[in-house]
C-alpha atoms as a PDB file:
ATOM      1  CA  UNK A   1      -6.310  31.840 -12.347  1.00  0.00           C
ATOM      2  CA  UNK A   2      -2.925  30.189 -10.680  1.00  0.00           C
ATOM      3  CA  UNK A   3      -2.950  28.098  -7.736  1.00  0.00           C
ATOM      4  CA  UNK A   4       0.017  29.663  -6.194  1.00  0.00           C
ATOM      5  CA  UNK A   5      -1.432  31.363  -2.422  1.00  0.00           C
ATOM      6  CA  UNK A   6      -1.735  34.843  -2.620  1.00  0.00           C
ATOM      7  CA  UNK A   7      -1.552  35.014   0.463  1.00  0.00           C
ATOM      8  CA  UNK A   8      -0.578  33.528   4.496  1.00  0.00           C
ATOM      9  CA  UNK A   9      -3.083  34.448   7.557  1.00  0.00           C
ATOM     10  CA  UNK A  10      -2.373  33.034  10.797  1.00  0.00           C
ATOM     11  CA  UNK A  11       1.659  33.162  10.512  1.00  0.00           C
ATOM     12  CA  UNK A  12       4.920  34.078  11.977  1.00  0.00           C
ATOM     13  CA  UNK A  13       7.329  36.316   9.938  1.00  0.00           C
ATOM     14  CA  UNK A  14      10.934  36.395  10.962  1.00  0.00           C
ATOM     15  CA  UNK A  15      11.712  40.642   9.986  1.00  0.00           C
ATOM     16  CA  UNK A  16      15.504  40.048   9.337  1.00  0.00           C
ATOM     17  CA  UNK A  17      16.003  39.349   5.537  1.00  0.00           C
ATOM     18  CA  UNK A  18      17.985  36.121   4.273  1.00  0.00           C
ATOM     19  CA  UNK A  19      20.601  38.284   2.241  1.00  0.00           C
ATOM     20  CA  UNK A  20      22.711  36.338  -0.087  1.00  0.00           C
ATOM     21  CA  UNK A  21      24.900  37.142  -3.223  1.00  0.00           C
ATOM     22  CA  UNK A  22      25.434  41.111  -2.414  1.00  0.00           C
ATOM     23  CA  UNK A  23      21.665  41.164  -1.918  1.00  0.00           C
ATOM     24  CA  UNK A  24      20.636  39.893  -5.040  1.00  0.00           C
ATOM     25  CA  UNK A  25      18.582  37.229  -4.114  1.00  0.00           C
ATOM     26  CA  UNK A  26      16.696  38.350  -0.275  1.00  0.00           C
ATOM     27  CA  UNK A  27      13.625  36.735   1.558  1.00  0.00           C
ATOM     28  CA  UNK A  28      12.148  36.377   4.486  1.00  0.00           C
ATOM     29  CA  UNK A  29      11.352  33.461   6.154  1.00  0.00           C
ATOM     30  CA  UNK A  30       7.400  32.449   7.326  1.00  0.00           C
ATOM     31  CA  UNK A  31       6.694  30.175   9.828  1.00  0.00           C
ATOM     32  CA  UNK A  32       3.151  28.130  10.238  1.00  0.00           C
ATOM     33  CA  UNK A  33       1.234  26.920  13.107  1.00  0.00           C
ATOM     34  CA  UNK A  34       2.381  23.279  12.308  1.00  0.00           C
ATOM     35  CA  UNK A  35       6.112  23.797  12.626  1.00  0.00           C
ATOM     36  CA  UNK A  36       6.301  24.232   8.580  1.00  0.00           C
ATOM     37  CA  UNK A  37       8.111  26.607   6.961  1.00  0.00           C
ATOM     38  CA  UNK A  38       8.575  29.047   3.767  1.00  0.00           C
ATOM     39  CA  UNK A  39      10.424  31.712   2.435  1.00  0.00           C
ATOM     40  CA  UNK A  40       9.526  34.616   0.017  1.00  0.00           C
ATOM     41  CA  UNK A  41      11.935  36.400  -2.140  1.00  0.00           C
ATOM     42  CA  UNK A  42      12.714  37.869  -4.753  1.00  0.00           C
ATOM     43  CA  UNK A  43      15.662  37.269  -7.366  1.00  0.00           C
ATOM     44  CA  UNK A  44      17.434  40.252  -9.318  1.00  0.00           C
ATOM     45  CA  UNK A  45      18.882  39.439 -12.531  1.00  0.00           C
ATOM     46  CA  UNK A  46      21.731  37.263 -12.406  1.00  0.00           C
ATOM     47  CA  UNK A  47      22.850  33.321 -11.679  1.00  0.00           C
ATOM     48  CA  UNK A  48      23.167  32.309  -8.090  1.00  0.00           C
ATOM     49  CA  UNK A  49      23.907  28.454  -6.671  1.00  0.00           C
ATOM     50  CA  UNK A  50      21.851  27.144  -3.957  1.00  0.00           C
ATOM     51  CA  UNK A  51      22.775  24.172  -2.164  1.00  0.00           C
ATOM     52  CA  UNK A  52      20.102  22.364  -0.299  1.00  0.00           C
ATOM     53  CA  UNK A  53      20.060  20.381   3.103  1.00  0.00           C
ATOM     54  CA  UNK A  54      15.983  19.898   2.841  1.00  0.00           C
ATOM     55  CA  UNK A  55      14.012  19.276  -0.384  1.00  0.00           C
ATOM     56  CA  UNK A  56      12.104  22.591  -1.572  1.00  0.00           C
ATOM     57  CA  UNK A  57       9.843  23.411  -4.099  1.00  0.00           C
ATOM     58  CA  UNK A  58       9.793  26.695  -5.451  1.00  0.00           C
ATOM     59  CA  UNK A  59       6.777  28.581  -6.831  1.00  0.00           C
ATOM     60  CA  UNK A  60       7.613  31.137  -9.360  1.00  0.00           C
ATOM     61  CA  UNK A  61       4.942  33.980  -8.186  1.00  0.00           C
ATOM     62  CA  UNK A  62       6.131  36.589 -10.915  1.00  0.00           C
ATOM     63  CA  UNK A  63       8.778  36.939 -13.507  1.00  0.00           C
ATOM     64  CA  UNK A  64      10.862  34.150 -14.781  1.00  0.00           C
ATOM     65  CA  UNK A  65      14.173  32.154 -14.584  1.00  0.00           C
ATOM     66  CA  UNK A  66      16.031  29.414 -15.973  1.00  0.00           C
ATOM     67  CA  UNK A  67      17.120  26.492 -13.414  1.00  0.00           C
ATOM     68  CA  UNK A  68      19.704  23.559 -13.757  1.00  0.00           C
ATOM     69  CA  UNK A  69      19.694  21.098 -10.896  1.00  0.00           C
ATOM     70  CA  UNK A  70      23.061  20.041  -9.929  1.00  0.00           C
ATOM     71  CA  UNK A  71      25.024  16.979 -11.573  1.00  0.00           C
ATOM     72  CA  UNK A  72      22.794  17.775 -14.891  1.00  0.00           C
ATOM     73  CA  UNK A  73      22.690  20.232 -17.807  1.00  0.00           C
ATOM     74  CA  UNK A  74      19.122  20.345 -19.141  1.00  0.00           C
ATOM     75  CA  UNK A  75      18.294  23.935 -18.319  1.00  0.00           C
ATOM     76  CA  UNK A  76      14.655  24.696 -17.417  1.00  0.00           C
ATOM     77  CA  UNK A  77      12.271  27.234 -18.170  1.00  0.00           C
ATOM     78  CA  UNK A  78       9.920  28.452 -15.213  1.00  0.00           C
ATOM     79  CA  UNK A  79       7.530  31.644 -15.315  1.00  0.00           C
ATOM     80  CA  UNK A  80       4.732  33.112 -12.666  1.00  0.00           C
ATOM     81  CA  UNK A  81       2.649  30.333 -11.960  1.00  0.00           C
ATOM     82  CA  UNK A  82       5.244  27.593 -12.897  1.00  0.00           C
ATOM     83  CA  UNK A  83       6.270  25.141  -9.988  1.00  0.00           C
ATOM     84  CA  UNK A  84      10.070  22.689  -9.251  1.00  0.00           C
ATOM     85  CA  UNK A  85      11.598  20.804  -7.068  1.00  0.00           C
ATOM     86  CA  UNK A  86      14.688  20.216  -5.737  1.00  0.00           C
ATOM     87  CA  UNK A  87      15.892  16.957  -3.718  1.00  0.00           C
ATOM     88  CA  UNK A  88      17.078  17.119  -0.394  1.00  0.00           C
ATOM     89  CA  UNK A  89      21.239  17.373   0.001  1.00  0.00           C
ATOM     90  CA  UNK A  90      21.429  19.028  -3.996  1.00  0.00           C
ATOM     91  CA  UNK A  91      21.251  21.953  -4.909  1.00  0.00           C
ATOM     92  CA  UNK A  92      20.439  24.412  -8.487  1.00  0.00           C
ATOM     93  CA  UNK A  93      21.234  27.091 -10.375  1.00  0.00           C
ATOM     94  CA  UNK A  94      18.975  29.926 -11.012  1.00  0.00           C
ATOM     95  CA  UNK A  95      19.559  32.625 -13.420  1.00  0.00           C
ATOM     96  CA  UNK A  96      16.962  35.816 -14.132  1.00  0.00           C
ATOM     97  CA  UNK A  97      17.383  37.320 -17.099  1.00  0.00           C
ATOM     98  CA  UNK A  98      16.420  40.422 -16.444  1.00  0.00           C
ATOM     99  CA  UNK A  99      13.176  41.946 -14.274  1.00  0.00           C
ATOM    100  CA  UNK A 100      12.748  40.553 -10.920  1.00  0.00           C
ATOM    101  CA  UNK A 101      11.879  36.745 -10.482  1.00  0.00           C
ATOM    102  CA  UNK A 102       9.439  36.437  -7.095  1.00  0.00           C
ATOM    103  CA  UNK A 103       9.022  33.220  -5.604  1.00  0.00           C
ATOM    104  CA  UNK A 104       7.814  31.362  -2.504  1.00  0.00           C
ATOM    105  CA  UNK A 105       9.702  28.327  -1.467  1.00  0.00           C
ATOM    106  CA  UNK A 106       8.800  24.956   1.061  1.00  0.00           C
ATOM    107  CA  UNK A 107      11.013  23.084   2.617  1.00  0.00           C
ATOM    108  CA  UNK A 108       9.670  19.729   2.319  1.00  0.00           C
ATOM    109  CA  UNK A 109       9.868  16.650   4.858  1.00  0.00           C
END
């Protein structure tokens, strides 16, 4: 059985969509009680950069995708149930082969 959360109770959701690459890649953002945040998406087949201010981790919920954090080129294999991270001021590459590549990801402190 995988660890990721199935599910959020007690939450805010924000209903406009984070659209990015010709909506591609789209999630929606989840707030918690504590001031923490997430976001849940979904990936369509492709390769997308992200840069990042904050350091996330990204949960792969379903599907799969290869990642290469910036500055290397040692490509990584995640699938549902497989977990990254990503240092604050970076950023990654993620490509999805084909299918749909859900994830969840925290922005860390």
């Amino acid at each position: 059985m995988s660890s990721l959360p199935s599910r959020f109770d007690g939450v805010a959701v924000l209903t406009k969509a984070n659209v990015y690459f010709d909506g591609n890649v789209v999630s929606h953002t989840v707030l918690f009680a504590d001031g923490s945040k997430k976001t849940l998406g979904l990936i369509r087949p492709g390769s997308y950069y992200f840069g990042t201010a904050a350091a996330e981790r990204m949960e792969i919920v379903a599907g799969a995708c290869r990642v290469t954090l910036k500055d290397e080129t040692a490509v990584q294999a995640y699938a549902a149930g497989a977990v990254f991270e990503i240092a604050a001021n970076s950023g990654f590459t993620i490509e999805v082969e084909s299918g749909l590549c859900e994830y969840i990801c925290s922005f860390l402190p």
